[in-house]
PDB file of N, CA and C in Angstrom:
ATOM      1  N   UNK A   1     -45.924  21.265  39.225  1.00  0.00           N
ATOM      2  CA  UNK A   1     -45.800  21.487  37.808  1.00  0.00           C
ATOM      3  C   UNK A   1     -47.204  21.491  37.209  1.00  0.00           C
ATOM      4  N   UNK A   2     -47.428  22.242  36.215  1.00  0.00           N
ATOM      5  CA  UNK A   2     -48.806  22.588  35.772  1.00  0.00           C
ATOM      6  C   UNK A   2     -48.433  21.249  34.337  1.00  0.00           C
ATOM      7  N   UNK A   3     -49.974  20.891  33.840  1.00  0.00           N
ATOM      8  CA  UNK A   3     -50.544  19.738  32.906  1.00  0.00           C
ATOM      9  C   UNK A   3     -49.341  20.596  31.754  1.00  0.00           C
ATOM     10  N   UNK A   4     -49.203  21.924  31.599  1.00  0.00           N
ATOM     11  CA  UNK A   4     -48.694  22.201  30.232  1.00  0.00           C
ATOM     12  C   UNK A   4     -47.559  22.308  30.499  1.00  0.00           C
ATOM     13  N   UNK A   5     -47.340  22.429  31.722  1.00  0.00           N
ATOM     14  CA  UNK A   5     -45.539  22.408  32.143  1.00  0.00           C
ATOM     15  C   UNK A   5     -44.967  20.896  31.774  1.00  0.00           C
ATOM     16  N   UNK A   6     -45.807  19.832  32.035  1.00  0.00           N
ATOM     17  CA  UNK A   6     -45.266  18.341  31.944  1.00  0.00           C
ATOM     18  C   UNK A   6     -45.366  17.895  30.475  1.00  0.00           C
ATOM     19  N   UNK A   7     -46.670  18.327  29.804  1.00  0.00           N
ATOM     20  CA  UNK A   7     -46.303  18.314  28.386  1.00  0.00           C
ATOM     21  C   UNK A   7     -45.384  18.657  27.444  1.00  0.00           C
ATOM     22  N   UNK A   8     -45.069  20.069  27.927  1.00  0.00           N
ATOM     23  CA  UNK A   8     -43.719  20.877  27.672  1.00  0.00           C
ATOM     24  C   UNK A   8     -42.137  20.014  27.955  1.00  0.00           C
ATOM     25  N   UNK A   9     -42.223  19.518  28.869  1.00  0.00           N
ATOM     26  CA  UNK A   9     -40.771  18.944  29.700  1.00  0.00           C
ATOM     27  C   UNK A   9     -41.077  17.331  28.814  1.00  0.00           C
ATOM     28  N   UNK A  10     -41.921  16.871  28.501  1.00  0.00           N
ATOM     29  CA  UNK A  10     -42.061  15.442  28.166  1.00  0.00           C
ATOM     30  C   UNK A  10     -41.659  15.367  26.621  1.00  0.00           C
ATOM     31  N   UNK A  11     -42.464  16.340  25.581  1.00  0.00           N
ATOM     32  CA  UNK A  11     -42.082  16.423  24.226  1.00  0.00           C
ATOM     33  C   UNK A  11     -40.814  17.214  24.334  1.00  0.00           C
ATOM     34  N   UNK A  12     -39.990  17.875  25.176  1.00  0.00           N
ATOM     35  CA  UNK A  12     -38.532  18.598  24.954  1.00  0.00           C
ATOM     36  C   UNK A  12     -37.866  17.100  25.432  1.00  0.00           C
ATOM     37  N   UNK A  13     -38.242  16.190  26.193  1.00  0.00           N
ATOM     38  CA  UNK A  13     -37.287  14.890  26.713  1.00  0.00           C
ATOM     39  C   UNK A  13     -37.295  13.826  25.013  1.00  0.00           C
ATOM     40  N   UNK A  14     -38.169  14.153  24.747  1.00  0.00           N
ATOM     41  CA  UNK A  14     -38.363  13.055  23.659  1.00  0.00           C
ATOM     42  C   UNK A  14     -37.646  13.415  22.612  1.00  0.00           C
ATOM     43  N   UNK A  15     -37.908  14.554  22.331  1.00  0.00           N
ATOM     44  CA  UNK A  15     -36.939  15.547  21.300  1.00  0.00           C
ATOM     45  C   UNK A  15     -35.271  15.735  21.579  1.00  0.00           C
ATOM     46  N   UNK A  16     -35.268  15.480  22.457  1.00  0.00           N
ATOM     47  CA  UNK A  16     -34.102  15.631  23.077  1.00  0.00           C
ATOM     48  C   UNK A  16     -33.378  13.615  22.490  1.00  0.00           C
ATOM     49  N   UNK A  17     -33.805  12.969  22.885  1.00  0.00           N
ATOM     50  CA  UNK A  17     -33.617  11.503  23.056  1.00  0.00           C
ATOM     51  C   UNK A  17     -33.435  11.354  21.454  1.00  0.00           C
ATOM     52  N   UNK A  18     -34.636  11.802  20.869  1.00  0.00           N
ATOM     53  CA  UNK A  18     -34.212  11.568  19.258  1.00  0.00           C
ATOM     54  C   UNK A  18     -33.570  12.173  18.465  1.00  0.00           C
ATOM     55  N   UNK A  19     -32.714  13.444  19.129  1.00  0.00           N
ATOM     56  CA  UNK A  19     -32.017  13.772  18.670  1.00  0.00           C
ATOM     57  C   UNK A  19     -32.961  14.998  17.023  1.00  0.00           C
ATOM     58  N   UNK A  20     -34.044  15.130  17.589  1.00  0.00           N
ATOM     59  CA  UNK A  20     -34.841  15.636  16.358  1.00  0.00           C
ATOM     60  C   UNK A  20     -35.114  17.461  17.065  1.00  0.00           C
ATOM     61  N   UNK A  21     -34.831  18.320  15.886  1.00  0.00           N
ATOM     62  CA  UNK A  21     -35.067  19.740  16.041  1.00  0.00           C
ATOM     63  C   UNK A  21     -37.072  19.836  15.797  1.00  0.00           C
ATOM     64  N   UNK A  22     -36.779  21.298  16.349  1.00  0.00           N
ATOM     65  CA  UNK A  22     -38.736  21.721  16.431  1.00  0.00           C
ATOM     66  C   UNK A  22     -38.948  21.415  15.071  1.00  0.00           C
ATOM     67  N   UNK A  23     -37.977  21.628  13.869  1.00  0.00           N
ATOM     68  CA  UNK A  23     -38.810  21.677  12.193  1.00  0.00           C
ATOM     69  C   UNK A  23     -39.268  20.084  12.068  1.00  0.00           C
ATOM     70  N   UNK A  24     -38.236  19.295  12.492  1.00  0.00           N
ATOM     71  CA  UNK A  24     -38.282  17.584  12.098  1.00  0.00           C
ATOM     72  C   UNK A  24     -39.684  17.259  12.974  1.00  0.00           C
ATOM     73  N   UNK A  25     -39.998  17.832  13.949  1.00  0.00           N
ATOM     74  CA  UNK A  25     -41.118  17.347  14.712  1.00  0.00           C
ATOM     75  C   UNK A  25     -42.504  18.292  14.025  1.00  0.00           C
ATOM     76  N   UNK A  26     -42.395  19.069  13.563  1.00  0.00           N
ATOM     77  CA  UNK A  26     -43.223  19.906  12.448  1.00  0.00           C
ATOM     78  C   UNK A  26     -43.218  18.929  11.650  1.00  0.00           C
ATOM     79  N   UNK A  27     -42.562  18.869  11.054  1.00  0.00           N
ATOM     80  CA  UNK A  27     -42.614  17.790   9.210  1.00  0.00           C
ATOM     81  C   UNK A  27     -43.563  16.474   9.630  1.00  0.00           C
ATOM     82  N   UNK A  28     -43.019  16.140  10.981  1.00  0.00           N
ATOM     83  CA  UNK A  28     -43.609  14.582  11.292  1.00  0.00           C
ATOM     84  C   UNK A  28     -44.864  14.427  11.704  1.00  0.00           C
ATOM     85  N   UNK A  29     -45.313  15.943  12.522  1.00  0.00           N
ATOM     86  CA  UNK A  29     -46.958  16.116  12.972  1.00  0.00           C
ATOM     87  C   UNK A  29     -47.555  16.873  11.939  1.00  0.00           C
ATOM     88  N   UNK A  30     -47.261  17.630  11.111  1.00  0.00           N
ATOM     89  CA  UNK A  30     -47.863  18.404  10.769  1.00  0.00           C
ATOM     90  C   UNK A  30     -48.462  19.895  11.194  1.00  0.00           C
ATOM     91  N   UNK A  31     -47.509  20.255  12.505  1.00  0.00           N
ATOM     92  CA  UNK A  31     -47.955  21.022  13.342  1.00  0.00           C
ATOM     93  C   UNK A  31     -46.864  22.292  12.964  1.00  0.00           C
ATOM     94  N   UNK A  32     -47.219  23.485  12.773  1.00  0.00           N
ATOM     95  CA  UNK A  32     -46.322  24.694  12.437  1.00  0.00           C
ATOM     96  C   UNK A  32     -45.250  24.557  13.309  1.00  0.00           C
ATOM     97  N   UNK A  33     -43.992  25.187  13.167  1.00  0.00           N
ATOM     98  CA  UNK A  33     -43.071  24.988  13.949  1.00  0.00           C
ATOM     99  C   UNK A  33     -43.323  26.297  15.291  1.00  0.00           C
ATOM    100  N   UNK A  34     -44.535  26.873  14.843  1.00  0.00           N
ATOM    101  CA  UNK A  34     -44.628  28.313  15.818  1.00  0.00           C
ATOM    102  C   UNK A  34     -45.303  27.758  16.782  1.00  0.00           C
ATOM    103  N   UNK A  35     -45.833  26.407  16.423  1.00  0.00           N
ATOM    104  CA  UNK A  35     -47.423  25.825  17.522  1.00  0.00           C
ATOM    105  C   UNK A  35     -46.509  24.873  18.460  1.00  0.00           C
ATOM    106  N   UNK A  36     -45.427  24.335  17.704  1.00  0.00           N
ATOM    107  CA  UNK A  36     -44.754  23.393  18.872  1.00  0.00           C
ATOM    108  C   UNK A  36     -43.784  24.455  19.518  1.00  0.00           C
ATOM    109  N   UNK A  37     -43.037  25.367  19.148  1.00  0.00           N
ATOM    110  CA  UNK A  37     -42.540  26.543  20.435  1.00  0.00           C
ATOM    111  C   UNK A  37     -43.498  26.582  21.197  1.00  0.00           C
ATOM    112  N   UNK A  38     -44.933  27.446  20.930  1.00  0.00           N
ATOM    113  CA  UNK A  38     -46.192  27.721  21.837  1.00  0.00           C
ATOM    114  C   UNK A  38     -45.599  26.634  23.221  1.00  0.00           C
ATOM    115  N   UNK A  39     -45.891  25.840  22.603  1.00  0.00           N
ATOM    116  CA  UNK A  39     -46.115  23.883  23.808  1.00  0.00           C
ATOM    117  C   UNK A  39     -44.444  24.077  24.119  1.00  0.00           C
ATOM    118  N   UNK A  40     -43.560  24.636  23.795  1.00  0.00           N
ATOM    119  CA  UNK A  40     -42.506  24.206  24.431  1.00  0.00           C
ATOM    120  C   UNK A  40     -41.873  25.187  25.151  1.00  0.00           C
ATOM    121  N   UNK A  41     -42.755  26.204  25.317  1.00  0.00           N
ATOM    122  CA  UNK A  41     -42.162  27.451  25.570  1.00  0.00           C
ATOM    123  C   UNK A  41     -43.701  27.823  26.869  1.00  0.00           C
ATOM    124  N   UNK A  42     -44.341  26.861  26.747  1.00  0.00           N
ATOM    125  CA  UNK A  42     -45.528  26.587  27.335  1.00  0.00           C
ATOM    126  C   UNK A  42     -46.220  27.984  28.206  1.00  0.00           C
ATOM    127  N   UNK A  43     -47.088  28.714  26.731  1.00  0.00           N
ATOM    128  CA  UNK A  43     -47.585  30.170  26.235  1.00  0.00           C
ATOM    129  C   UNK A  43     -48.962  29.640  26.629  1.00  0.00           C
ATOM    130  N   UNK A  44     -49.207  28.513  26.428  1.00  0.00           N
ATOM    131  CA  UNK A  44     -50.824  28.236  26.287  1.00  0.00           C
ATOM    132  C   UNK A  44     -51.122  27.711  27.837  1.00  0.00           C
ATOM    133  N   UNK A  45     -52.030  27.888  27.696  1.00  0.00           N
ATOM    134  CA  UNK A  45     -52.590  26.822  29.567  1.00  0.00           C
ATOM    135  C   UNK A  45     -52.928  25.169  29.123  1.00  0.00           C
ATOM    136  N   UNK A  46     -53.614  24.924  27.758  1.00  0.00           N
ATOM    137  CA  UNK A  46     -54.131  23.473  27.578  1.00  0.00           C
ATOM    138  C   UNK A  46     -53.448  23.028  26.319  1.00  0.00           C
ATOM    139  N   UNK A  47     -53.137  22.338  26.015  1.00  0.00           N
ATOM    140  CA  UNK A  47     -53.466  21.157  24.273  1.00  0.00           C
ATOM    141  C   UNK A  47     -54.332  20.905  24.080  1.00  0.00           C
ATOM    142  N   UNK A  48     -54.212  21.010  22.644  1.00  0.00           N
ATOM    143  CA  UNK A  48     -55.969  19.737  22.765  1.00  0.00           C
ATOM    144  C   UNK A  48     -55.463  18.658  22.265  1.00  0.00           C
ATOM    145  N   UNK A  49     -56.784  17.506  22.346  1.00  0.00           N
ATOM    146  CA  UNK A  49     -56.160  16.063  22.176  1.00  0.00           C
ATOM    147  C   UNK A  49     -55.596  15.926  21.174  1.00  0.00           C
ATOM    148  N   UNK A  50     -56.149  16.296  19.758  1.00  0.00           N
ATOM    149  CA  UNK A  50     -56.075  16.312  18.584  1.00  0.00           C
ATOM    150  C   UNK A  50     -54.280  16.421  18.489  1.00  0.00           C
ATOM    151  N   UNK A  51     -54.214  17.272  19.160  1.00  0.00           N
ATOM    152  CA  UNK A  51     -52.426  18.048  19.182  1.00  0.00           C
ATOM    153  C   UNK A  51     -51.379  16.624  19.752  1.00  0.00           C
ATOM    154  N   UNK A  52     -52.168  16.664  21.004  1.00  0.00           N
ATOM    155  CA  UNK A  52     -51.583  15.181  21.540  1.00  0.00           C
ATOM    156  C   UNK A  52     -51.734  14.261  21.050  1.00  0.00           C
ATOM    157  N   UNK A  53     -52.610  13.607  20.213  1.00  0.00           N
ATOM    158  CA  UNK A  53     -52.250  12.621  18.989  1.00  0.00           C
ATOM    159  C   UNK A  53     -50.985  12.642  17.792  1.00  0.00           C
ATOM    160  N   UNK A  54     -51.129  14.022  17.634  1.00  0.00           N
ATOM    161  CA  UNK A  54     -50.652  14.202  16.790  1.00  0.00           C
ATOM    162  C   UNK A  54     -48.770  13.857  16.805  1.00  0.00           C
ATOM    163  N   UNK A  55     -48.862  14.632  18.216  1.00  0.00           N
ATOM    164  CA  UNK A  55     -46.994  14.493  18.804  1.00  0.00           C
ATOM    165  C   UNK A  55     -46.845  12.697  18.757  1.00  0.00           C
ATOM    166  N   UNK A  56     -48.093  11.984  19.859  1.00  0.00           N
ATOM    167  CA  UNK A  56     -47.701  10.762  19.910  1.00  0.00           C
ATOM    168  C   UNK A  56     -47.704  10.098  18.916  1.00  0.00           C
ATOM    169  N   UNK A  57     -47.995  10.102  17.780  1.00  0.00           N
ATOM    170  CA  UNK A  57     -47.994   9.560  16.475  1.00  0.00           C
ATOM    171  C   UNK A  57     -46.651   9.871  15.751  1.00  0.00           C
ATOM    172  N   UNK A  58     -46.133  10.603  16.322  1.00  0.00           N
ATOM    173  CA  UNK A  58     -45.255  11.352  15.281  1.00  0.00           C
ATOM    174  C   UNK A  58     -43.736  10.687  16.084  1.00  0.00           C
ATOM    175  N   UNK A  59     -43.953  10.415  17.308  1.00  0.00           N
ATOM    176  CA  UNK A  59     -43.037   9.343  18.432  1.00  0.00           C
ATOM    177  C   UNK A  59     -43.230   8.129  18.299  1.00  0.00           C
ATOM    178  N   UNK A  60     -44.328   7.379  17.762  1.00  0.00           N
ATOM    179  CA  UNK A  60     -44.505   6.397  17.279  1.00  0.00           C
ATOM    180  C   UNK A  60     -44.893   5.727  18.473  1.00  0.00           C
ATOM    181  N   UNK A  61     -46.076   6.738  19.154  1.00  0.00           N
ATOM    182  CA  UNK A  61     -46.587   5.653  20.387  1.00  0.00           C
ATOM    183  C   UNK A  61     -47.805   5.899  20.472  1.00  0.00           C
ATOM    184  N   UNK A  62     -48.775   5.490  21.389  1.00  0.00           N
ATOM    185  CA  UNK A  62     -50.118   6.349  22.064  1.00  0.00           C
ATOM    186  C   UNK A  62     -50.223   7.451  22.691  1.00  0.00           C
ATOM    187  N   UNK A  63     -51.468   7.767  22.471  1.00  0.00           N
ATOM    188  CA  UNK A  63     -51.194   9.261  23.886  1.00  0.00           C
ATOM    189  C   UNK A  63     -51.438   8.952  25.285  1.00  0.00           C
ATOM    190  N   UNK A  64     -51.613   7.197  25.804  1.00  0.00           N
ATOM    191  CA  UNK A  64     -51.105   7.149  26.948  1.00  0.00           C
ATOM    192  C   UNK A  64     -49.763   6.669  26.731  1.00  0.00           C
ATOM    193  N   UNK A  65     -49.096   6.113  26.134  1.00  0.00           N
ATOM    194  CA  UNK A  65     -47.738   6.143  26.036  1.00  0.00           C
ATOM    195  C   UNK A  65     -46.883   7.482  26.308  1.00  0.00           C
ATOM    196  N   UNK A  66     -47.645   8.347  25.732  1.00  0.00           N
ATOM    197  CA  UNK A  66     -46.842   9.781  25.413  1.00  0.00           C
ATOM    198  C   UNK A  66     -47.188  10.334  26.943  1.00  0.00           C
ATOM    199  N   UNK A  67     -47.899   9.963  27.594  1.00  0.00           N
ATOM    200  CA  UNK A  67     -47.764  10.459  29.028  1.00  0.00           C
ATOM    201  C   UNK A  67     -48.462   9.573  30.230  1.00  0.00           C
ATOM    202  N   UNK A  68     -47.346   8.570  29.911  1.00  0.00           N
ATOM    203  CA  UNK A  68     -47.000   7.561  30.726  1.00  0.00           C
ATOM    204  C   UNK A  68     -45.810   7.511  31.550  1.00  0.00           C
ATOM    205  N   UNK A  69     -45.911   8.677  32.365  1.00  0.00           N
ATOM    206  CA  UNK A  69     -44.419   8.937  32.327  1.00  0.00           C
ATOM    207  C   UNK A  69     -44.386   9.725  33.737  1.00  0.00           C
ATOM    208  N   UNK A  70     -43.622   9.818  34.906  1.00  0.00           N
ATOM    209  CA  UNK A  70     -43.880  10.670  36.614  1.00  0.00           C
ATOM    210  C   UNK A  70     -44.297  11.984  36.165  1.00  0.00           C
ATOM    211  N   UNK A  71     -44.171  12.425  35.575  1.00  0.00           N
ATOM    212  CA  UNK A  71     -44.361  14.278  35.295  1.00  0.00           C
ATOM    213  C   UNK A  71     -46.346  14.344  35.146  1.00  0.00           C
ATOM    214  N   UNK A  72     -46.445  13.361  35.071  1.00  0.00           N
ATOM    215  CA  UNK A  72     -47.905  13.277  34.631  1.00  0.00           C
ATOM    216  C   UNK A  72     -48.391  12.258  36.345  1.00  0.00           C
ATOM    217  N   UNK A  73     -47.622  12.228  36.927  1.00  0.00           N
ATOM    218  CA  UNK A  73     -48.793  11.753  38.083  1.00  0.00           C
ATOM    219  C   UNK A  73     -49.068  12.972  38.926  1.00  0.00           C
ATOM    220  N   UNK A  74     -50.817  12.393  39.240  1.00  0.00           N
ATOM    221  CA  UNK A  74     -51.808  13.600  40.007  1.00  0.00           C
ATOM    222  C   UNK A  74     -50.513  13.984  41.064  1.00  0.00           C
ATOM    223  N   UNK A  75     -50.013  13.607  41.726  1.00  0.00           N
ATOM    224  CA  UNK A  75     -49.412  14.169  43.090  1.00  0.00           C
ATOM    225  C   UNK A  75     -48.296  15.194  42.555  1.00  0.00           C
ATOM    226  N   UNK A  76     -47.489  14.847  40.937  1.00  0.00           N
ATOM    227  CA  UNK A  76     -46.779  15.978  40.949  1.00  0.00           C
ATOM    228  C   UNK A  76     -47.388  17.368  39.620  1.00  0.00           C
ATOM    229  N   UNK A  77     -48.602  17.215  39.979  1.00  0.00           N
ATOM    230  CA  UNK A  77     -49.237  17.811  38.859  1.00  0.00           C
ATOM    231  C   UNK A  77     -50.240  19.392  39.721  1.00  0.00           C
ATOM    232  N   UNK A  78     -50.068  20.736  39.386  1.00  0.00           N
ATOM    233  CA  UNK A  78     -51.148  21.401  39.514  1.00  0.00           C
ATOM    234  C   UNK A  78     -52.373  21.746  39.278  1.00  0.00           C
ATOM    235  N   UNK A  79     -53.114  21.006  39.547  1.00  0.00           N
ATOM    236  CA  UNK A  79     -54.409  21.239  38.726  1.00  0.00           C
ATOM    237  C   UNK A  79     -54.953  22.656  38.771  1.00  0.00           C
ATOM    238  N   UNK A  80     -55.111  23.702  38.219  1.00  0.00           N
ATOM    239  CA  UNK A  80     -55.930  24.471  38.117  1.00  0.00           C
ATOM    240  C   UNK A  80     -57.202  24.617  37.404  1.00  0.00           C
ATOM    241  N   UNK A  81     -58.560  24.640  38.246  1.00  0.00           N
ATOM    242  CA  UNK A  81     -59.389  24.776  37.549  1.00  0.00           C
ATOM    243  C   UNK A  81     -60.421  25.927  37.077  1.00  0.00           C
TER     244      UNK A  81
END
């Protein structure tokens, strides 16, 4: 799984858990609802941190909280560089 594939699968699990649509997670980051499709539909290759603050804030955790999680360990991760 690629870094934006696990980001993708981690904010759709969370979204999923809270029961919250792409607009409610817009309203709560501040992030267009076209920029969180981008990440969930995972169009882009990276995030930037800024973005990843933004989600984990909006979950009410850290951004190692926010990917503290198997989808994010090196062994199941593709690194491309």
């Amino acid at each position: 799984m690629t870094v934006i594939e696990a980001i993708s699968k981690r904010i759709s699990d969370l979204m999923y858990e809270k029961g919250w649509s792409i607009y409610k997670l817009s309203r709560l980051t501040g992030l267009t609802p076209h920029g969180i499709q981008v990440i969930l539909k995972k169009s882009h290759k990276d995030v930037k941190l800024t973005t990843l603050l933004l989600l984990a804030n909006a979950f009410d955790m850290s951004v190692s909280e926010l990917l503290n999680c198997d989808y994010f360990q090196y062994e199941n991760l593709q690194i491309d560089i």
